[in-house]
PDB file of N, CA and C in Angstrom:
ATOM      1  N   UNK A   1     136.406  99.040  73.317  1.00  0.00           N
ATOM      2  CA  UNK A   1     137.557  99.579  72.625  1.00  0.00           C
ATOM      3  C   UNK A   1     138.402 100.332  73.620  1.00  0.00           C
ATOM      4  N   UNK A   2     139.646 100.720  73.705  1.00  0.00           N
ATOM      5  CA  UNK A   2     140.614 100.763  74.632  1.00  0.00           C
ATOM      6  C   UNK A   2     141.364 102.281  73.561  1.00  0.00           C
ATOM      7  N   UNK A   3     141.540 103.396  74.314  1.00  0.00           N
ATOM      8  CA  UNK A   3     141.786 104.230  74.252  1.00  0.00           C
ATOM      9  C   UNK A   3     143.338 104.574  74.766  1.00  0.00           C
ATOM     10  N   UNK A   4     144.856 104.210  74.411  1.00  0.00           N
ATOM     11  CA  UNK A   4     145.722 104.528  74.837  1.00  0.00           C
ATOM     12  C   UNK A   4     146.236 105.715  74.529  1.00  0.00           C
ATOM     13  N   UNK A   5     145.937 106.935  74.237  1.00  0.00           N
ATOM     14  CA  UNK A   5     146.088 108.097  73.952  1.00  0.00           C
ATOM     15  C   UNK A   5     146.105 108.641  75.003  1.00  0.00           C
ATOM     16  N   UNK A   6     145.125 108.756  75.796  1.00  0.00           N
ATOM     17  CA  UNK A   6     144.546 109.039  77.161  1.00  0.00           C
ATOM     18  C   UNK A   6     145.701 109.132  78.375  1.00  0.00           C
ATOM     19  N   UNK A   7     146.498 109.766  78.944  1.00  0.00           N
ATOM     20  CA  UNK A   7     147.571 109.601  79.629  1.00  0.00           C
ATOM     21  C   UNK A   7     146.624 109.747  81.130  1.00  0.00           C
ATOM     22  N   UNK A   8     147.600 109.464  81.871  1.00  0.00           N
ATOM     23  CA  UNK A   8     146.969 109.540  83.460  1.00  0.00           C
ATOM     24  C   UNK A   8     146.897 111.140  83.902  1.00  0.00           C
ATOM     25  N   UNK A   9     147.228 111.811  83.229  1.00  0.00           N
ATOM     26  CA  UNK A   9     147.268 113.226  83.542  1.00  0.00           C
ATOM     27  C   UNK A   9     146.261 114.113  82.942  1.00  0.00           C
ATOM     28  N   UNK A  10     144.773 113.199  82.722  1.00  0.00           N
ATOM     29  CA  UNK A  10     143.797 113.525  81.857  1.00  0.00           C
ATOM     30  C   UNK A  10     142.594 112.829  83.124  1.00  0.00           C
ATOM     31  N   UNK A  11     141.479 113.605  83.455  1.00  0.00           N
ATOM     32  CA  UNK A  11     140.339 113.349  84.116  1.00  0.00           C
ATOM     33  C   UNK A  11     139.483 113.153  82.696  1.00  0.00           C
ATOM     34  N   UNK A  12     138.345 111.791  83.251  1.00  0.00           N
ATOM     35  CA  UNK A  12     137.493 111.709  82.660  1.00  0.00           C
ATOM     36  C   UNK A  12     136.348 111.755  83.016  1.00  0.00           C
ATOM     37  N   UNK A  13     135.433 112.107  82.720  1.00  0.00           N
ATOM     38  CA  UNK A  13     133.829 112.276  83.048  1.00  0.00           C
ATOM     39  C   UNK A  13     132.756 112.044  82.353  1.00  0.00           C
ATOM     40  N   UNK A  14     132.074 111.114  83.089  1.00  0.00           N
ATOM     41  CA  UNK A  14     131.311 110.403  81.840  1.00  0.00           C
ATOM     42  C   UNK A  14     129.650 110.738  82.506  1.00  0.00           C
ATOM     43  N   UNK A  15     128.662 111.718  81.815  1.00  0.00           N
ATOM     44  CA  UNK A  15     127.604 112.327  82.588  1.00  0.00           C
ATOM     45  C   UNK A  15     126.610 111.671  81.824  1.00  0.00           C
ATOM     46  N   UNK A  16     125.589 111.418  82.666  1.00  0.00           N
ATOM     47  CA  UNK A  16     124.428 111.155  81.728  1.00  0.00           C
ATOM     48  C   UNK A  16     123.109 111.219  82.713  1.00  0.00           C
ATOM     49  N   UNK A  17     121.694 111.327  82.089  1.00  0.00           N
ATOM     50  CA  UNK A  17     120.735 111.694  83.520  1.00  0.00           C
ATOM     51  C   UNK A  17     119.761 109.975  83.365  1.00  0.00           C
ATOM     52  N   UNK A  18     119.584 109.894  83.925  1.00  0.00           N
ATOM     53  CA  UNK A  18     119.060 108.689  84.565  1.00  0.00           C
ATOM     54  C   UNK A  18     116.797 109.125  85.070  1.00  0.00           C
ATOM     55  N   UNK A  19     116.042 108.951  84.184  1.00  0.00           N
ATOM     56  CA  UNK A  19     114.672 109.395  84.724  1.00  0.00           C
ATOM     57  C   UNK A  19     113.979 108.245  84.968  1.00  0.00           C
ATOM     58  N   UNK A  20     113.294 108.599  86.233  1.00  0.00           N
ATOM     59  CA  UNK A  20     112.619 107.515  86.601  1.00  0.00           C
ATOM     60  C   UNK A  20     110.721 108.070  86.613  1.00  0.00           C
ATOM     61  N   UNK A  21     109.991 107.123  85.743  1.00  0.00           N
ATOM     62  CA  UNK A  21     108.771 107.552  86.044  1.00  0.00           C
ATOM     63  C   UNK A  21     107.709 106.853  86.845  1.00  0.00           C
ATOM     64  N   UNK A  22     107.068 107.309  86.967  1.00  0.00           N
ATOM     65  CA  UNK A  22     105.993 106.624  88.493  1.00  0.00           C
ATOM     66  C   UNK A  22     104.533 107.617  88.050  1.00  0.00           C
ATOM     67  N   UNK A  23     103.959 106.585  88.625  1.00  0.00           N
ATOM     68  CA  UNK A  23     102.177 107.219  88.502  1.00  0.00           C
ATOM     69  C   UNK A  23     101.832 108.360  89.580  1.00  0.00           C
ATOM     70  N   UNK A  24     101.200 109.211  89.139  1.00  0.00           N
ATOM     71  CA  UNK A  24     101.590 110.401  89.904  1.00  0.00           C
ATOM     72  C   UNK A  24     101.295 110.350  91.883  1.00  0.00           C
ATOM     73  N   UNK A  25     101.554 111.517  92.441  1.00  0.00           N
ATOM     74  CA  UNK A  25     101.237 110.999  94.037  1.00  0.00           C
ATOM     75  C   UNK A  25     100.118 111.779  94.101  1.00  0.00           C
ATOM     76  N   UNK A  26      99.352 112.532  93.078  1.00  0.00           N
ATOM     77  CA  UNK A  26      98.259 112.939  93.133  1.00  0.00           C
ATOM     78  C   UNK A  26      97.015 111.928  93.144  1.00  0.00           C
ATOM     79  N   UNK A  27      97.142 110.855  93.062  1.00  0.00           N
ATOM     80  CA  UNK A  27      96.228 109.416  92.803  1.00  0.00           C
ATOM     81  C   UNK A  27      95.126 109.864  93.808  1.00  0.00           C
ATOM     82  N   UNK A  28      93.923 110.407  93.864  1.00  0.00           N
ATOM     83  CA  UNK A  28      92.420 110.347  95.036  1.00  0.00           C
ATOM     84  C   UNK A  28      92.841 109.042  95.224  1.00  0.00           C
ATOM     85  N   UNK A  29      92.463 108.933  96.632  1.00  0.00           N
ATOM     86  CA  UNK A  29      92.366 107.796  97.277  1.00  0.00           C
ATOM     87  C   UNK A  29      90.996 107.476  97.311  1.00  0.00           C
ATOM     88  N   UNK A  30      89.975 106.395  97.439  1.00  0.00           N
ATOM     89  CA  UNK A  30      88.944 106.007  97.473  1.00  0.00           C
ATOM     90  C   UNK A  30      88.173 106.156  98.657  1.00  0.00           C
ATOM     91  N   UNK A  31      86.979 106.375  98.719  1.00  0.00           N
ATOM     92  CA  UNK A  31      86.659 106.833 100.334  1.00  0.00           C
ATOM     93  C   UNK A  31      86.186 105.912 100.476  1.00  0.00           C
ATOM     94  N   UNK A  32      85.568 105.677 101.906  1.00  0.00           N
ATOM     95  CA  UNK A  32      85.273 104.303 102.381  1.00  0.00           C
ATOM     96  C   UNK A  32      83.969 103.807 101.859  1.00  0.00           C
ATOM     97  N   UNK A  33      82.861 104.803 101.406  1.00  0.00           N
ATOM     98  CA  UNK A  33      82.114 104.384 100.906  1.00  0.00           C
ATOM     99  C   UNK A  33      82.091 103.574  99.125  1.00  0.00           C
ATOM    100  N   UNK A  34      83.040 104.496  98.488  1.00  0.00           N
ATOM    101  CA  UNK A  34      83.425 104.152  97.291  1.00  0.00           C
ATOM    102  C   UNK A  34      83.574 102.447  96.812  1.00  0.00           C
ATOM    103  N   UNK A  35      84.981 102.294  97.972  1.00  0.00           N
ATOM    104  CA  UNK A  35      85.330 101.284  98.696  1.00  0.00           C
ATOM    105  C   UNK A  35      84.420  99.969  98.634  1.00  0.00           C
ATOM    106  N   UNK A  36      83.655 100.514  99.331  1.00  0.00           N
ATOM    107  CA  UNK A  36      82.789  99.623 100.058  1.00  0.00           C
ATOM    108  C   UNK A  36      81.599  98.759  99.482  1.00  0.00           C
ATOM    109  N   UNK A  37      81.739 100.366  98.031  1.00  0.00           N
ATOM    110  CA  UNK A  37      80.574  99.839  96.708  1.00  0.00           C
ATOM    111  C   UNK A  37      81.174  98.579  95.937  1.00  0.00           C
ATOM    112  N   UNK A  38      82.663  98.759  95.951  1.00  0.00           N
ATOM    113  CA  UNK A  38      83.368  97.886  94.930  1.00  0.00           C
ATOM    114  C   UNK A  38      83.754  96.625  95.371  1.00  0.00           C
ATOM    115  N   UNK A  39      83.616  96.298  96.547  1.00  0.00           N
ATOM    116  CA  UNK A  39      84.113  95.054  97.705  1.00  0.00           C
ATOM    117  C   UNK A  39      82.705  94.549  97.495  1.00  0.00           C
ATOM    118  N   UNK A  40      81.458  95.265  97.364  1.00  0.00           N
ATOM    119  CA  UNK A  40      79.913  94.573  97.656  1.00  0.00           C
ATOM    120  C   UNK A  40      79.806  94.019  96.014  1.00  0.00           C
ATOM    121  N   UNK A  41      79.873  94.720  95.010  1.00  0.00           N
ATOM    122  CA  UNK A  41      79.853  94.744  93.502  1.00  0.00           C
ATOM    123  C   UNK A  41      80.638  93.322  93.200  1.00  0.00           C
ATOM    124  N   UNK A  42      81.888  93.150  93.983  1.00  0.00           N
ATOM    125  CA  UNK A  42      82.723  92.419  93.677  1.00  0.00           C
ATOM    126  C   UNK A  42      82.411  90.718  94.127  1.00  0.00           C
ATOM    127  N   UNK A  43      81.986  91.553  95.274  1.00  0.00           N
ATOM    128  CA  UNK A  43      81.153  89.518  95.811  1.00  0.00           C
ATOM    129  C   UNK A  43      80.020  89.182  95.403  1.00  0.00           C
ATOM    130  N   UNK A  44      78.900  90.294  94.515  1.00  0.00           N
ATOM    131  CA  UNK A  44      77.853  89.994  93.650  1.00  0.00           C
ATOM    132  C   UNK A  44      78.274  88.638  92.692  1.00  0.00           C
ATOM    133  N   UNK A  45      79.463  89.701  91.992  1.00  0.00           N
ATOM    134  CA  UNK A  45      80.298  89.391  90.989  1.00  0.00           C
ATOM    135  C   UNK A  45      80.665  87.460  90.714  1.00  0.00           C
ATOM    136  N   UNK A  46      80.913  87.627  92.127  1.00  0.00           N
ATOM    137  CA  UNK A  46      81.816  86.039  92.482  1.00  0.00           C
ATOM    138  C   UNK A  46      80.562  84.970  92.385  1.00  0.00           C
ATOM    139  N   UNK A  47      79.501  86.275  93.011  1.00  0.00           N
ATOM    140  CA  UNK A  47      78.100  85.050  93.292  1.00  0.00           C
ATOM    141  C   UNK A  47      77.735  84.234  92.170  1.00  0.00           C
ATOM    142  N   UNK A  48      77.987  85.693  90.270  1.00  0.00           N
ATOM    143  CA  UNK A  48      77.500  85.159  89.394  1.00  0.00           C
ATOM    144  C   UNK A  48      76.851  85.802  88.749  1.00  0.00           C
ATOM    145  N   UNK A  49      76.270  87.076  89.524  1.00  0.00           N
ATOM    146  CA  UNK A  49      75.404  87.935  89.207  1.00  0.00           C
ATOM    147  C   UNK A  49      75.764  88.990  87.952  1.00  0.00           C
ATOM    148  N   UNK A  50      75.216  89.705  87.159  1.00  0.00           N
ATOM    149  CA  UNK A  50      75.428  90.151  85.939  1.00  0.00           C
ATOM    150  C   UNK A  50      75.484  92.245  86.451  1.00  0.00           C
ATOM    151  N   UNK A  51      75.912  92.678  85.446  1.00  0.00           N
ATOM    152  CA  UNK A  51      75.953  94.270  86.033  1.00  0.00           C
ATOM    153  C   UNK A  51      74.121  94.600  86.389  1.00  0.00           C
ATOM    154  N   UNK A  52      73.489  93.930  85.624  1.00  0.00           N
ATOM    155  CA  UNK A  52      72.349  94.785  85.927  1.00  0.00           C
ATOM    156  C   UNK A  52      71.524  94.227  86.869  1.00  0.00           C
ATOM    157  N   UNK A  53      71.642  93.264  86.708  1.00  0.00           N
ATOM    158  CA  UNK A  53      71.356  92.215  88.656  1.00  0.00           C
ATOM    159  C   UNK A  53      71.975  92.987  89.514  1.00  0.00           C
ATOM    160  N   UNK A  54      73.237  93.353  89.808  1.00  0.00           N
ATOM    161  CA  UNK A  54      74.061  93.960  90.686  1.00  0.00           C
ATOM    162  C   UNK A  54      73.318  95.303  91.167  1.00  0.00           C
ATOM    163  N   UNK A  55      73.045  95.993  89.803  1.00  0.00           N
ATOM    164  CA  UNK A  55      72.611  97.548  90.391  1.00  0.00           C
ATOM    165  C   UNK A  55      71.223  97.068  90.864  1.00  0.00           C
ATOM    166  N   UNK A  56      70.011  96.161  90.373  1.00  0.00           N
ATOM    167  CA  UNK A  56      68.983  96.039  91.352  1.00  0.00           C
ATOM    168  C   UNK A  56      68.861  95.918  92.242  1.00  0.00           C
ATOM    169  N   UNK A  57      69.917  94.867  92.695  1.00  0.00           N
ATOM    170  CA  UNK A  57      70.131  94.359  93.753  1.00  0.00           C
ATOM    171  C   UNK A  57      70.588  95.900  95.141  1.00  0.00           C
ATOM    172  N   UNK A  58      71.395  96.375  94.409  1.00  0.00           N
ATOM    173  CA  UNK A  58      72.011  97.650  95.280  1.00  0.00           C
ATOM    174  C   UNK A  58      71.351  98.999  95.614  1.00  0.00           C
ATOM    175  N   UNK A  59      69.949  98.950  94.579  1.00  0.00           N
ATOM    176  CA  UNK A  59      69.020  99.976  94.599  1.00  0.00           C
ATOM    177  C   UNK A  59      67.706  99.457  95.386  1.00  0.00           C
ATOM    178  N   UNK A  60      67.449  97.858  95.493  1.00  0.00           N
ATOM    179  CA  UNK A  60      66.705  97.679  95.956  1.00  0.00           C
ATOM    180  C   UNK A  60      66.887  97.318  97.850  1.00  0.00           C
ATOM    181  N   UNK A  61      68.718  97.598  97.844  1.00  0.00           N
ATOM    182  CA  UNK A  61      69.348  97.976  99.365  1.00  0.00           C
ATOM    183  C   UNK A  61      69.313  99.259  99.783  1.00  0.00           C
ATOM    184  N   UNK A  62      68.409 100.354  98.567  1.00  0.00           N
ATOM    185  CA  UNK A  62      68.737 101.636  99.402  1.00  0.00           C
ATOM    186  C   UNK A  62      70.146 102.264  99.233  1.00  0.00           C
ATOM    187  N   UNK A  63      70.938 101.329  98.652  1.00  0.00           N
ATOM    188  CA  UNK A  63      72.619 102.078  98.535  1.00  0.00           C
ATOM    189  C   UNK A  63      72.150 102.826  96.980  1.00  0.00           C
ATOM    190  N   UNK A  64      72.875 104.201  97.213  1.00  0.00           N
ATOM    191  CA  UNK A  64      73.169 105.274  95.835  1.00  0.00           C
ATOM    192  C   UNK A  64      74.204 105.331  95.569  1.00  0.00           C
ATOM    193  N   UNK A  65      74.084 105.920  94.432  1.00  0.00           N
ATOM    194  CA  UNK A  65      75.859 106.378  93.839  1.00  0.00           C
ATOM    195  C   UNK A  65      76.388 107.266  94.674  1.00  0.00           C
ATOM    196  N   UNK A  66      77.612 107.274  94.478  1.00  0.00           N
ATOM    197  CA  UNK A  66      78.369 108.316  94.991  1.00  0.00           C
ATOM    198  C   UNK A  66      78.162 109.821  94.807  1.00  0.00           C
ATOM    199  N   UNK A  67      77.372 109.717  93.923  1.00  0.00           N
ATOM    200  CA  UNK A  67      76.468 111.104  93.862  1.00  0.00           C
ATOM    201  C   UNK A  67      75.368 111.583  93.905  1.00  0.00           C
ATOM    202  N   UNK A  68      74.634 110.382  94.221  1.00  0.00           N
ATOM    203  CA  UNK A  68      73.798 110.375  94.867  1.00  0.00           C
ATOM    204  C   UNK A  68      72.120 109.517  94.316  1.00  0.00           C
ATOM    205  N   UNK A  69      72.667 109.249  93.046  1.00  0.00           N
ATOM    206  CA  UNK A  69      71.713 108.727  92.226  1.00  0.00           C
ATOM    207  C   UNK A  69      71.832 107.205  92.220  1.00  0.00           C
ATOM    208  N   UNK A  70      70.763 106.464  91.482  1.00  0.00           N
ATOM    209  CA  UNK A  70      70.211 105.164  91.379  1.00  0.00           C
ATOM    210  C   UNK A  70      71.194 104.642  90.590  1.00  0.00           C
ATOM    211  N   UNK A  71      71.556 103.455  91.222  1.00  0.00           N
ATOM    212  CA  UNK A  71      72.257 102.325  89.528  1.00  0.00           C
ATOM    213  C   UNK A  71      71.677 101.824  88.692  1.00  0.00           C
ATOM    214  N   UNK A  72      72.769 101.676  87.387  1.00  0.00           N
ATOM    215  CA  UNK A  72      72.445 101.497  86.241  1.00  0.00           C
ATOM    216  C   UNK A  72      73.500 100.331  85.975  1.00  0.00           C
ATOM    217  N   UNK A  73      73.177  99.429  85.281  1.00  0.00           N
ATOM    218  CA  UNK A  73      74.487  98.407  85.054  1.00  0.00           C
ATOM    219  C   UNK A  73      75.645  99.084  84.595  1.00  0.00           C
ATOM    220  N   UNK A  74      75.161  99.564  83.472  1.00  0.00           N
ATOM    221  CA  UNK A  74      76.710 100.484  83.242  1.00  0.00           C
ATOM    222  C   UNK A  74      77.687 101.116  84.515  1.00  0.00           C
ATOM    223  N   UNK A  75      76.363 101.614  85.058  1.00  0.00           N
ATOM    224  CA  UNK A  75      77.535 102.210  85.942  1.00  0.00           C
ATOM    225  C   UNK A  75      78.323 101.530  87.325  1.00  0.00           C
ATOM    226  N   UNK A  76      78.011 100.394  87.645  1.00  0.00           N
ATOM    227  CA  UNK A  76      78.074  99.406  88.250  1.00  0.00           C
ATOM    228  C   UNK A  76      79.372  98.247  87.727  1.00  0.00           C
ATOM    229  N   UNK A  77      78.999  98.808  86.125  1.00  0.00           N
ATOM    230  CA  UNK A  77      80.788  98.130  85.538  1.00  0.00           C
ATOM    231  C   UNK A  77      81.497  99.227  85.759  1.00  0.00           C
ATOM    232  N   UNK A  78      81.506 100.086  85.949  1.00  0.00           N
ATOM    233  CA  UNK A  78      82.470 100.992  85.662  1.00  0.00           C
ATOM    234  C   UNK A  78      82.843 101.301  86.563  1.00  0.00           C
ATOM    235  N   UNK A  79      82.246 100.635  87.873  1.00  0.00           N
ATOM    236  CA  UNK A  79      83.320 101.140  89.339  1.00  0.00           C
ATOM    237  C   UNK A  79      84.103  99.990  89.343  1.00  0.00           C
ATOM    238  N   UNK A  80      83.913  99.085  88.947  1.00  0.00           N
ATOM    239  CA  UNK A  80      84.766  98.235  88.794  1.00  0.00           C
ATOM    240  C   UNK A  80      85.890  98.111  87.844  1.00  0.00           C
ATOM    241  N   UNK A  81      85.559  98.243  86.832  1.00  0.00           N
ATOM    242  CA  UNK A  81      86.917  98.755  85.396  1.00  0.00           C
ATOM    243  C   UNK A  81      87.397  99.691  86.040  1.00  0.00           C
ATOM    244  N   UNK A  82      86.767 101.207  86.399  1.00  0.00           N
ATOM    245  CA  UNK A  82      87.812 102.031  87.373  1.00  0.00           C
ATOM    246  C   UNK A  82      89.264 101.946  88.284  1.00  0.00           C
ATOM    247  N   UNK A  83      88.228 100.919  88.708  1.00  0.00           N
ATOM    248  CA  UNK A  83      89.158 100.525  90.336  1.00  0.00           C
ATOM    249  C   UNK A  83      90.470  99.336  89.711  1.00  0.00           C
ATOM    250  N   UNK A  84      89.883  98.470  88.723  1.00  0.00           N
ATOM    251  CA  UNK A  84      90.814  97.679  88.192  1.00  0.00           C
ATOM    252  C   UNK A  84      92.151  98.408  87.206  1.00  0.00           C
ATOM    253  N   UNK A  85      91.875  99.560  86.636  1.00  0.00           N
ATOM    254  CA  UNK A  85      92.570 100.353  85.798  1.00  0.00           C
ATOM    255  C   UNK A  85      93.591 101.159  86.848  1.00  0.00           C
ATOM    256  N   UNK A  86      92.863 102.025  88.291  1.00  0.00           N
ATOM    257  CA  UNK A  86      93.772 102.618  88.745  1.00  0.00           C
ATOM    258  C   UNK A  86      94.339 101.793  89.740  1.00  0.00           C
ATOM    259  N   UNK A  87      94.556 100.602  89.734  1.00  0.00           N
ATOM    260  CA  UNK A  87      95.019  99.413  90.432  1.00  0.00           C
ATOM    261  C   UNK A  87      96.252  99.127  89.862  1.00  0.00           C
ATOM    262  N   UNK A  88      96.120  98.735  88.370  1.00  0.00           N
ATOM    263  CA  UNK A  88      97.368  98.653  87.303  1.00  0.00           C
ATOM    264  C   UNK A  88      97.927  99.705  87.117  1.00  0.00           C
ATOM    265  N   UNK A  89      97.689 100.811  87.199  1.00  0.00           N
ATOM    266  CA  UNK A  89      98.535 102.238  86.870  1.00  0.00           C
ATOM    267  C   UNK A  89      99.649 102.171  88.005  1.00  0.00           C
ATOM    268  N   UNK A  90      98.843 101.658  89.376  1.00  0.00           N
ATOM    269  CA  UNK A  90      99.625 101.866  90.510  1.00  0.00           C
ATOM    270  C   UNK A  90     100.328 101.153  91.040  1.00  0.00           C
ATOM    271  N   UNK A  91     100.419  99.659  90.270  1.00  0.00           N
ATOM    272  CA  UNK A  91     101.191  98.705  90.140  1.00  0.00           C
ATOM    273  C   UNK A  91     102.308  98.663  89.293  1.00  0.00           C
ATOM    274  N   UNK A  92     101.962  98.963  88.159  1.00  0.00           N
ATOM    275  CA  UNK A  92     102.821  99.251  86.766  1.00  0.00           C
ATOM    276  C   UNK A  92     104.214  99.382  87.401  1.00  0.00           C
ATOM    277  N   UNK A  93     105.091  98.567  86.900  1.00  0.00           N
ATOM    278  CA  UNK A  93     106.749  99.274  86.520  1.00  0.00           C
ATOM    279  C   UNK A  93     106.948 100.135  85.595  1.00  0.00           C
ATOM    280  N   UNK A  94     107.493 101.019  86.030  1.00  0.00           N
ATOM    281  CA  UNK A  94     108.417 102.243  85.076  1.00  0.00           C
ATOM    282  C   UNK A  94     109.736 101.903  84.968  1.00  0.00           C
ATOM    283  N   UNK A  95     110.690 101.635  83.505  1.00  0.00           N
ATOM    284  CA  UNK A  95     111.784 101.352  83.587  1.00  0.00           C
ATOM    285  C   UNK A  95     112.366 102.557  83.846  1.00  0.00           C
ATOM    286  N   UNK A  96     113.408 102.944  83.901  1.00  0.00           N
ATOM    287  CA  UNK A  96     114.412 104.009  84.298  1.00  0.00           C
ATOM    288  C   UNK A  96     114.944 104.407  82.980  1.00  0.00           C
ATOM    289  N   UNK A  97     115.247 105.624  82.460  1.00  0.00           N
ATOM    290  CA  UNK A  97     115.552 106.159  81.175  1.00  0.00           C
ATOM    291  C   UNK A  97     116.567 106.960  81.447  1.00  0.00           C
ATOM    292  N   UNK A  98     117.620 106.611  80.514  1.00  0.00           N
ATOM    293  CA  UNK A  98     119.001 107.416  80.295  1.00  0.00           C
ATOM    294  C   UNK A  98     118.994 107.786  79.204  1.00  0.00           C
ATOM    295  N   UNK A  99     119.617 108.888  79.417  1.00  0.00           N
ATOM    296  CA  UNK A  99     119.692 110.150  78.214  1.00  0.00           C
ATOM    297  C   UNK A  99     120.420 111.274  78.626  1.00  0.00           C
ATOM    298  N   UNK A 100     121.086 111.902  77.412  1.00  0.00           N
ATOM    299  CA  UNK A 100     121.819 113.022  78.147  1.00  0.00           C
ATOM    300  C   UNK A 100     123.207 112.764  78.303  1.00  0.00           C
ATOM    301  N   UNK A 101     123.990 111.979  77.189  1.00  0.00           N
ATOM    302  CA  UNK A 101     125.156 111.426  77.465  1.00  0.00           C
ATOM    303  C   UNK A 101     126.144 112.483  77.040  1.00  0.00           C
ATOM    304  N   UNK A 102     127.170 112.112  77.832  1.00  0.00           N
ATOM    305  CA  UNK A 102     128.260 113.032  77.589  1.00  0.00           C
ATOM    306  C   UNK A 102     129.596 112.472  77.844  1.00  0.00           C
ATOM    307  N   UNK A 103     130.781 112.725  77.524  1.00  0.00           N
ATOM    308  CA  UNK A 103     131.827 112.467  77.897  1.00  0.00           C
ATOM    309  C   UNK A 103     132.867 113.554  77.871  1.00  0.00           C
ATOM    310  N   UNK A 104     133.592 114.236  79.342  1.00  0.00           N
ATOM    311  CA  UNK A 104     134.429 115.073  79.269  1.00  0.00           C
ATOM    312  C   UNK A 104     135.511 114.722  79.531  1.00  0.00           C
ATOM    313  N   UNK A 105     136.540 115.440  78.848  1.00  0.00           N
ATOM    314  CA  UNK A 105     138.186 115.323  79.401  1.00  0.00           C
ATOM    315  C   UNK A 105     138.893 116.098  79.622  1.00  0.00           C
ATOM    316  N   UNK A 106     139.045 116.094  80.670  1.00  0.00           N
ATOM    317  CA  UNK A 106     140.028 117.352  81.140  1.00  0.00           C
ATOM    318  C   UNK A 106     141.523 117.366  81.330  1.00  0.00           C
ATOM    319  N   UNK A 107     142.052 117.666  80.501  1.00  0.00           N
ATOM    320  CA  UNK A 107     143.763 117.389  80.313  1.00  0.00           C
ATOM    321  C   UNK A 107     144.549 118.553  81.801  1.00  0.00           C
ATOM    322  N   UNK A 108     145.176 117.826  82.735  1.00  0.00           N
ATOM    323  CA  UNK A 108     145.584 118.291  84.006  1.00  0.00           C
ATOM    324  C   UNK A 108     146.938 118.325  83.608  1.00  0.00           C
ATOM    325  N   UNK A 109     147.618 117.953  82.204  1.00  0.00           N
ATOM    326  CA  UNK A 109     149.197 118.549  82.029  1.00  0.00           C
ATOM    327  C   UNK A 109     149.366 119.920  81.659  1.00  0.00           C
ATOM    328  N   UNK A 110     147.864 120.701  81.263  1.00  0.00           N
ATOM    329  CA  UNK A 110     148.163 121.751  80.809  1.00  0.00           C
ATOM    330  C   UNK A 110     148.200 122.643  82.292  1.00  0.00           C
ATOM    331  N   UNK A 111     147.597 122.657  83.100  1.00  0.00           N
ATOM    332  CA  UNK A 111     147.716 122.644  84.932  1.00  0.00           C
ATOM    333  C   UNK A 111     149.036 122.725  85.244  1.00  0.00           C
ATOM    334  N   UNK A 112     150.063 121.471  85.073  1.00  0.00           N
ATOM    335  CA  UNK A 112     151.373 121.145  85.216  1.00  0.00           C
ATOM    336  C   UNK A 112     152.174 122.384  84.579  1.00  0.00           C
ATOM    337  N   UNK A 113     151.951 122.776  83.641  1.00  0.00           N
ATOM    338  CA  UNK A 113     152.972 123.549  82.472  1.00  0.00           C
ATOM    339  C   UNK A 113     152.545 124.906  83.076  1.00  0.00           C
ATOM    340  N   UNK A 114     151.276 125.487  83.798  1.00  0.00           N
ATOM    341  CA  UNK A 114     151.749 126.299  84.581  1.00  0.00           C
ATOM    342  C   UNK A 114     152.420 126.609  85.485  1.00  0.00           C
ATOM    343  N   UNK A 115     152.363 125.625  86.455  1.00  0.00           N
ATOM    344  CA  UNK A 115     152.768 126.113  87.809  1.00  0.00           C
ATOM    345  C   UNK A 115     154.356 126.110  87.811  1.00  0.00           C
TER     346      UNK A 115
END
């Protein structure tokens, strides 16, 4: 729609905020051992092997959890769902969000009629 009211002696301003979101930069990074559980878990994985094959297999290598304890299948899925979840978070697109609209006009003849 087309506004001829509007003379050239009128500024317009058209404001609005623009947010962009992203997964935070607080993300832990994985340590190399972590790492290293989920790269070994993962080629079990490919071999065929099931979660609770996996943790025998990894307890009967002497490898512990990251905290220091024995595997359990469960927990053997869950470095994996982990790693797959904060993989997609950190992939994910965030669209960009506008909001905050405004429109100003500033009439510059009343400027004129002073000076």
């Amino acid at each position: 729609m087309r506004c001829d009211a509007v003379s050239s002696s009128a500024d317009l301003t058209y404001n609005f905020t623009i947010t962009y979101l992203r997964p935070p930069f607080s993300v832990p990074l994985y340590s190399q051992y972590q790492f290293f559980l989920y790269e070994t878990i993962t080629e079990q994985r490919e071999k065929g092997k099931t979660f609770d094959q996996i943790a025998e297999w990894l307890n009967k290598k002497g490898y512990l959890s990251v905290r220091g304890k024995k595997f359990k299948g469960n927990h053997v899925h869950s470095i994996v769902k982990k790693k797959r979840l904060k993989d997609e978070k950190l992939e994910k697109e965030y669209p960009e969000v506008r909001s905050d609209f405004s429109l100003e006009v500033f009439d510059k003849s009343i400027l004129n009629r002073i000076k």
